[in-house]
Protein backbone atom coordinates (compact mmCIF):
# COMPACT_ATOMS: atom_id res chain seq x y z
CA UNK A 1 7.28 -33.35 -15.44
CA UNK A 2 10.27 -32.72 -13.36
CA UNK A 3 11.15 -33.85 -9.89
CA UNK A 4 13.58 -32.25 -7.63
CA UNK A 5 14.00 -33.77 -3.97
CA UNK A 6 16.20 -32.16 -0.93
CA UNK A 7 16.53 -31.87 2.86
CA UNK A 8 16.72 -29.48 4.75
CA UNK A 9 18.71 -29.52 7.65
CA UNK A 10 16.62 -29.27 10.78
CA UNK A 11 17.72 -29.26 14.37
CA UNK A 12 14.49 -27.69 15.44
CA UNK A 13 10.85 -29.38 14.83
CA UNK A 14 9.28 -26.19 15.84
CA UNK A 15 10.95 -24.56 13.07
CA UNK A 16 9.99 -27.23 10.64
CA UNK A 17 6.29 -27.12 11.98
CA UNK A 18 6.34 -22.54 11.21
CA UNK A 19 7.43 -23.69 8.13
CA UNK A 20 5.14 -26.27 7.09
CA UNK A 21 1.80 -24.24 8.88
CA UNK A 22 -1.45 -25.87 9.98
CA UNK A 23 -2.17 -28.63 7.85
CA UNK A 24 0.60 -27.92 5.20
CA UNK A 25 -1.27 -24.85 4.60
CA UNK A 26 1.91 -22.93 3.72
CA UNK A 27 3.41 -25.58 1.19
CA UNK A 28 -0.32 -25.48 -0.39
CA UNK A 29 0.04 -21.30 -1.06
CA UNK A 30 3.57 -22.26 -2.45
CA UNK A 31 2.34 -24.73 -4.68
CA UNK A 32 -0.66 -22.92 -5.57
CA UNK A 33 1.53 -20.00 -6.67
CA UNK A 34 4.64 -21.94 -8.48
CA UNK A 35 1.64 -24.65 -10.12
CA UNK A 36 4.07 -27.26 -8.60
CA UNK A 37 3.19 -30.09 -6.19
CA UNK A 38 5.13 -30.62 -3.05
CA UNK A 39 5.56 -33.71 -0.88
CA UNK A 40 7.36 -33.65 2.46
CA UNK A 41 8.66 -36.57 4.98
CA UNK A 42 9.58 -34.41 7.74
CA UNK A 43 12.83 -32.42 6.61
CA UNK A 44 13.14 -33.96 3.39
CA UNK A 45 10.57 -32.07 0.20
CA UNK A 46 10.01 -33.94 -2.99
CA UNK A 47 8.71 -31.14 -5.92
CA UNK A 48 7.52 -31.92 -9.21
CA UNK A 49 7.22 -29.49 -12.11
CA UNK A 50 8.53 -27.35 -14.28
CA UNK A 51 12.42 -26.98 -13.98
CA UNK A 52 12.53 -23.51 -13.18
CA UNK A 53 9.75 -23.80 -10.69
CA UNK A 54 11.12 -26.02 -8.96
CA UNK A 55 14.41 -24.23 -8.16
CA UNK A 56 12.33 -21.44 -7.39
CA UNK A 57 10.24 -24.03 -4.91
CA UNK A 58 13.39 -24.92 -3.05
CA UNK A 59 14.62 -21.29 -2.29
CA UNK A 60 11.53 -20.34 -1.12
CA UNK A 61 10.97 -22.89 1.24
CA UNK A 62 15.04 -22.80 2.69
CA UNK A 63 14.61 -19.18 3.16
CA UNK A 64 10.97 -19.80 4.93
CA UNK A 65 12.45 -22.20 7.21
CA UNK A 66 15.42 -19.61 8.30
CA UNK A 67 12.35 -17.07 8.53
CA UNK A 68 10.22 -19.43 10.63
CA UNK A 69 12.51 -19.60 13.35
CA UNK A 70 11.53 -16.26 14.50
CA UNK A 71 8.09 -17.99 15.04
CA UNK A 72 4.92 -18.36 13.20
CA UNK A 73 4.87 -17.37 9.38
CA UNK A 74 2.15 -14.99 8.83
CA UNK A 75 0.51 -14.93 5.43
CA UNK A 76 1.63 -11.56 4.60
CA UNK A 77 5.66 -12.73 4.75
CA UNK A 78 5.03 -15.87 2.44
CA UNK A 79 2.92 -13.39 -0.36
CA UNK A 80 5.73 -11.03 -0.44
CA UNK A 81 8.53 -13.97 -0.10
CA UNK A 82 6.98 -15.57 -3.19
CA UNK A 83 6.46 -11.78 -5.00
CA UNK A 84 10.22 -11.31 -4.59
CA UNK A 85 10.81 -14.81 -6.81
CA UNK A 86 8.37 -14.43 -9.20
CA UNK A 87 10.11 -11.12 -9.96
CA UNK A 88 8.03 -8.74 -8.92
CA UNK A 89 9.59 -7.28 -5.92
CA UNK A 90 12.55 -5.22 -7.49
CA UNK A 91 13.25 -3.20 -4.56
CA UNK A 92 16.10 -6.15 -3.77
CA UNK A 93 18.07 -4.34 -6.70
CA UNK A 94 18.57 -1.02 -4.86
CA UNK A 95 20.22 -0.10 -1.61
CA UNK A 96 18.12 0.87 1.84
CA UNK A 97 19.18 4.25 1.78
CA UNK A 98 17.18 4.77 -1.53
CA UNK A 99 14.20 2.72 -0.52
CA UNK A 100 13.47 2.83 2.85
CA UNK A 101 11.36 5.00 4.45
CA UNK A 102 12.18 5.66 7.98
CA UNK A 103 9.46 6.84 10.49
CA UNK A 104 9.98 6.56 14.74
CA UNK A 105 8.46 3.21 14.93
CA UNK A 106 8.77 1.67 11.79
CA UNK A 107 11.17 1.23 8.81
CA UNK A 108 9.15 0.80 5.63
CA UNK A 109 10.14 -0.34 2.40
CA UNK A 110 8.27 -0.88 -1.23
CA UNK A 111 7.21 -3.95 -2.15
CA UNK A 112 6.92 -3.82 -5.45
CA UNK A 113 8.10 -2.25 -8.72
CA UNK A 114 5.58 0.60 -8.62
CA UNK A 115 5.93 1.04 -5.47
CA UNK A 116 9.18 1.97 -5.34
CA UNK A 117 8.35 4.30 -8.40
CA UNK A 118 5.69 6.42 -6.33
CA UNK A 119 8.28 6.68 -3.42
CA UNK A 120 10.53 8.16 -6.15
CA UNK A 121 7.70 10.25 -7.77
CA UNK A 122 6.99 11.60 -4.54
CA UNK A 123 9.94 12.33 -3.36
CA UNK A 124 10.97 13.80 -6.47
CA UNK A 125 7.77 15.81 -7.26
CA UNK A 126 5.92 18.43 -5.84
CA UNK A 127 2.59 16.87 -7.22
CA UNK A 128 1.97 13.05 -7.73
CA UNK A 129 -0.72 10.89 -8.33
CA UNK A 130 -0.91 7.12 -7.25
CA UNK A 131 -3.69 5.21 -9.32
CA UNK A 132 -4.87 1.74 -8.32
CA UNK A 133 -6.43 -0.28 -7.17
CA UNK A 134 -7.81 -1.05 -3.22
CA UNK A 135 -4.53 -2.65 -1.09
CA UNK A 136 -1.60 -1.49 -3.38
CA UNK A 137 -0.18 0.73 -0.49
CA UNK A 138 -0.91 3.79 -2.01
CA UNK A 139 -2.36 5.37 1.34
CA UNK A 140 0.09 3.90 3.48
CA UNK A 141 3.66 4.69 1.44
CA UNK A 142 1.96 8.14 1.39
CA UNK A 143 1.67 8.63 4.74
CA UNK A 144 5.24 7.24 5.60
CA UNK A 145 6.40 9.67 3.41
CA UNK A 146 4.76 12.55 5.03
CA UNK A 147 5.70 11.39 8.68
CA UNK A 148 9.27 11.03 7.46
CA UNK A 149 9.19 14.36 5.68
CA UNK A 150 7.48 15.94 8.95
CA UNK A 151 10.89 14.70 10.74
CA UNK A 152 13.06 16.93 7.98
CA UNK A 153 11.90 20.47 6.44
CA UNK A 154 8.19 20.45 6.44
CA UNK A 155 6.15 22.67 9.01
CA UNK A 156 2.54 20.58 8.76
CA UNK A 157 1.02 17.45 7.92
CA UNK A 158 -2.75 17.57 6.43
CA UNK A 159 -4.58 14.35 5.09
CA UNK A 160 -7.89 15.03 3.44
CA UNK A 161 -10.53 12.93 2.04
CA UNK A 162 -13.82 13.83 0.28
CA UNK A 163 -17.15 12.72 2.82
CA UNK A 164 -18.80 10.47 0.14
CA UNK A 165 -20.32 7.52 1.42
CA UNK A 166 -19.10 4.08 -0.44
CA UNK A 167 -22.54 3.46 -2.16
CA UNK A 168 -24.92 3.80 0.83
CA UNK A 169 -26.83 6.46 3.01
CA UNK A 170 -24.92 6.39 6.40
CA UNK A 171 -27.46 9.08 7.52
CA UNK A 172 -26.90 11.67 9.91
CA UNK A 173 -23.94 11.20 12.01
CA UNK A 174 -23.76 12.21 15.75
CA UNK A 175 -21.01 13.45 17.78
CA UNK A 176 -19.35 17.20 17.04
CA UNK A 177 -17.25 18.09 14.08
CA UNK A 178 -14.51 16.18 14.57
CA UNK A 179 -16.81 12.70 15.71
CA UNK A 180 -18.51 13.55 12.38
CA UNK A 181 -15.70 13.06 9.77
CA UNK A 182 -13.76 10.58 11.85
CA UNK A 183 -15.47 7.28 9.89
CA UNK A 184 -13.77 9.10 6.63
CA UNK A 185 -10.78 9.53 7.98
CA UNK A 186 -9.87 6.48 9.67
CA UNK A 187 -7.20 4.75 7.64
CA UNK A 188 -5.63 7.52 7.95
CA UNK A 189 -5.15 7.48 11.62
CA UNK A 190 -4.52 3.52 11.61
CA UNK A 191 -1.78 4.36 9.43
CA UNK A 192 -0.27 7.12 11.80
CA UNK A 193 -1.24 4.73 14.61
CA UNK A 194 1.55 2.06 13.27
CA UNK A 195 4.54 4.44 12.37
CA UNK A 196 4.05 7.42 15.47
CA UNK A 197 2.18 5.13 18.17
CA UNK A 198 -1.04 6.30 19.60
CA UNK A 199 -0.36 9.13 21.95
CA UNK A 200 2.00 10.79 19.63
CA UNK A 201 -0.59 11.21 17.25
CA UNK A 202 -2.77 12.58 19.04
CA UNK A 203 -0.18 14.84 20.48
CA UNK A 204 0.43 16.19 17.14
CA UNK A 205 -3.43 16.53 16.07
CA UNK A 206 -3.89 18.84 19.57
CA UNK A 207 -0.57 20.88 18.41
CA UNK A 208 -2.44 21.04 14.34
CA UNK A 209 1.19 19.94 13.73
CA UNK A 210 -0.77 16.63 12.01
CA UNK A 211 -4.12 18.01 10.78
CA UNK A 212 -7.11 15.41 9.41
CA UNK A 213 -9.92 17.10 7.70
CA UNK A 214 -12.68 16.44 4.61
CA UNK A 215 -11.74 18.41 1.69
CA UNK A 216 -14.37 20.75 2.12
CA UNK A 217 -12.40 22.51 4.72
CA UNK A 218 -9.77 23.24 2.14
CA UNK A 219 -11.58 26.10 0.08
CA UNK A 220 -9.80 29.60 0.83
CA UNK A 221 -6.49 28.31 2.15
CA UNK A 222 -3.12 28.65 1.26
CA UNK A 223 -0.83 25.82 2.27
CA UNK A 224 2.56 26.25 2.65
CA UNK A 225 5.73 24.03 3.86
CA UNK A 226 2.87 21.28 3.99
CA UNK A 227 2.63 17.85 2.98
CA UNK A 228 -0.27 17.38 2.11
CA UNK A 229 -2.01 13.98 1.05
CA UNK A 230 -5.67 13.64 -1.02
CA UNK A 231 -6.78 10.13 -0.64
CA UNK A 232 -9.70 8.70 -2.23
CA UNK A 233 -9.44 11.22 -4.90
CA UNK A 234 -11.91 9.72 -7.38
CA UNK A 235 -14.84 11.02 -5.03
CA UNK A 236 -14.09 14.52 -5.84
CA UNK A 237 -15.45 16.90 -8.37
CA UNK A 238 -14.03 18.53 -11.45
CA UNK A 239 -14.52 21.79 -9.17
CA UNK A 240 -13.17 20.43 -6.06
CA UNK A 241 -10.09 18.88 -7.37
CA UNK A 242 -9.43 22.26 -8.86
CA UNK A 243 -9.96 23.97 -5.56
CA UNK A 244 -7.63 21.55 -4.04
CA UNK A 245 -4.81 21.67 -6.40
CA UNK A 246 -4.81 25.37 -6.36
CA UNK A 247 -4.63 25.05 -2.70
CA UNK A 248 -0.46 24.58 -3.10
CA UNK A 249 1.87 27.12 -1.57
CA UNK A 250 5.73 27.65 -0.98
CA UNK A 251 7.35 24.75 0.00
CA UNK A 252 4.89 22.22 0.16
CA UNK A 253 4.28 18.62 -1.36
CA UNK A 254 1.32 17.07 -2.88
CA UNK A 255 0.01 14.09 -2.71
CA UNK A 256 -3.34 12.69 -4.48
CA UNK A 257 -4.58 8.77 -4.50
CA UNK A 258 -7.59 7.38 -5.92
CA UNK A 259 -8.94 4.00 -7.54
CA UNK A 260 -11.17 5.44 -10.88
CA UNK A 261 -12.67 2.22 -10.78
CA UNK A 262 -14.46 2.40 -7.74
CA UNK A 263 -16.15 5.92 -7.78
CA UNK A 264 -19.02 6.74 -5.34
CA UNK A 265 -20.28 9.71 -6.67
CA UNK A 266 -23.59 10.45 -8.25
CA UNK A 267 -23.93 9.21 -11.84
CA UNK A 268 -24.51 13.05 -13.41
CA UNK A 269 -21.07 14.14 -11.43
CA UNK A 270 -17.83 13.20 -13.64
CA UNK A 271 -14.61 12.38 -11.34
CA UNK A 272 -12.49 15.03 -10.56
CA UNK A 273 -9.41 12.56 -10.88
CA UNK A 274 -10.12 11.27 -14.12
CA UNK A 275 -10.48 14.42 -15.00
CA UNK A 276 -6.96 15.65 -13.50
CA UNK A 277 -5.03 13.15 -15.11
CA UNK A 278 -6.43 14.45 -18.80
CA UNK A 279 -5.97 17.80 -17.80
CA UNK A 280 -2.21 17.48 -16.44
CA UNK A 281 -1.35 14.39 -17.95
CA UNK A 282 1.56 17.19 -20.56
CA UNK A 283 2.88 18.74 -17.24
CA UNK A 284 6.38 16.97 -16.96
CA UNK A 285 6.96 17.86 -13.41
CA UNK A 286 4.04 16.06 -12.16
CA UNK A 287 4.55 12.55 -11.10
CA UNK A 288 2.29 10.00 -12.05
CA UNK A 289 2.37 5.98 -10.89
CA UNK A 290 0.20 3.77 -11.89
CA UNK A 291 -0.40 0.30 -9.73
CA UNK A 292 -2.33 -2.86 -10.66
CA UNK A 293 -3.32 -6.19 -9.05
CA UNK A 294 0.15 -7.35 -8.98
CA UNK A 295 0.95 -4.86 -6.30
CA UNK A 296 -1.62 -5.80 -3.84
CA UNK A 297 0.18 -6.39 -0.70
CA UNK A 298 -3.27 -7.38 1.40
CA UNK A 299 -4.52 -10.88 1.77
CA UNK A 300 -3.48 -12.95 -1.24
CA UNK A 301 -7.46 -13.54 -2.36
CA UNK A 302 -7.77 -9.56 -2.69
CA UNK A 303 -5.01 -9.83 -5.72
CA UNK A 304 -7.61 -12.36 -7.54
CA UNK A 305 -10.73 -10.25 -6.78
CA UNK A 306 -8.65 -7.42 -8.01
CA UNK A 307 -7.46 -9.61 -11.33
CA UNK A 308 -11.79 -10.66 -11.37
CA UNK A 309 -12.80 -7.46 -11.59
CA UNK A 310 -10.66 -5.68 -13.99
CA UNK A 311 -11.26 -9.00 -16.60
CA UNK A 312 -14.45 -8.64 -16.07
CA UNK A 313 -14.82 -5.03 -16.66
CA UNK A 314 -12.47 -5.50 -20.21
């Protein structure tokens, strides 16, 4: 084992206290993550290892203690700190203007290698599919995309989802139309929430600039200079993924998401998705990404229930 020891020069214990978290709790992710062990006396870290770890180790925790003086480390800037040195975060490699998506109140940017793949696709594509897992970004990126591109050429935003319940009878919902299929809609909205702000959204939903609607409403139209997102697309039929895919018109951009291992339809009904990507799979100007636990950008335990799950099903 290999032991690497060095100090870091602090002029600020508040710093050094964002850094270290409550009860070393943020030294115990990086060690947890690198398999090292770290020791600290105040400003000065002992790690033992593997070589290569522990250089990792020590850049990670300099470049956390720069980052902590902007205040308290949340858990979501350590995971993607320590998914940038493990290698996965390639976006590093390629300038902002390729990467970043801009919307009014945010700048986004992938966080992974297929990430910044279905940004491409997308953007490159008329029709993609993103196929993950839960907490990869797909829905998210997505809708970035589609509030940037509503800030360029496109006329319309519409974001659809099929009303299937997540393995359980929710019963009859109150409330008028719009009450009714808000519950299937809602990440949706958190996400426009984040990059327009409240009352723009809802500005644009009164204008049917930004349009929300189950994919039932899509039969019999024609959608042109749209962007146009399908989320949750492995609770549709083989009919209504047709219907929706024939749904395209001039101008407009498709998007379709889904997680084919977590389908909520009935056991007799075969997933529209699954079913898509057979279908299409020879088409060369459709996009396809594919993400897997490593692109989890959620809470870091929702990468190993991912990683359970997927073993488990192999």
């Amino acid at each position: 084992m290999n032991h690497k020891e060095f100090e870091i020069d602090s002029t600020d214990n508040n710093n050094l206290v964002n850094l270290l978290g409550v009860f070393d709790k943020n030294l115990r992710v990086i060690e947890d993550f690198l398999s090292i062990e770290i020791k600290n006396r105040g400003n000065i870290f002992l790690l033992s290892g593997q070589r290569e770890d522990l250089i990792k180790g020590e850049e990670i925790i300099r470049h956390l203690y720069k980052a902590a003086a902007n205040g308290n480390l949340s858990e979501r800037k350590i995971h993607l700190l320590l998914r940038k040195y493990m290698g996965e975060n390639e976006t590093e490699q390629h300038s902002e203007n390729s990467s970043m998506i801009k919307t009014p109140k945010l700048g986004i940017k992938p966080q992974s290698g297929n990430q910044l793949n279905y940004v491409k696709s997308i953007r490159a594509n008329d029709l993609s599919f993103g196929i993950g897992p839960a907490g990869t970004g797909k829905t998210f990126l997505a809708v970035a995309l589609a509030v940037e591109a509503l800030q360029n050429d496109f006329r319309k935003v519409i974001l659809v989802r099929p009303a299937v319940e997540a393995g359980e009878s929710l019963g009859f919902l109150p409330g008028d139309l719009s009450q009714k299929v808000d519950p299937y809609l809602r990440p949706m909205y958190d996400a426009l929430y984040e990059m327009l702000g409240f009352d723009q959204v809802h500005h644009l939903i009164e204008r049917r600039v930004i349009e929300l609607a189950p994919l039932a409403f899509m039969r019999g139209r024609s959608l042109n200079e749209s962007f146009v997102i399908l989320d949750e697309a492995q609770n549709t039929t083989i009919e209504q993924m047709k219907m929706f895919l024939t749904r395209m018109g001039f101008g407009s951009r498709f998007v379709i998401n889904g997680d084919i291992t977590q389908i909520d339809l009935p056991a007799d009904k075969i997933s529209g998705l699954k079913h898509a990507l057979n279908v299409l799979s020879e088409i060369k100007s459709i996009g396809f990404t594919s993400f897997n636990y490593s692109d989890v950008v959620r809470h870091s335990l929702v990468q190993d229930i991912v990683e359970a799950y997927e073993n488990h099903h192999e």
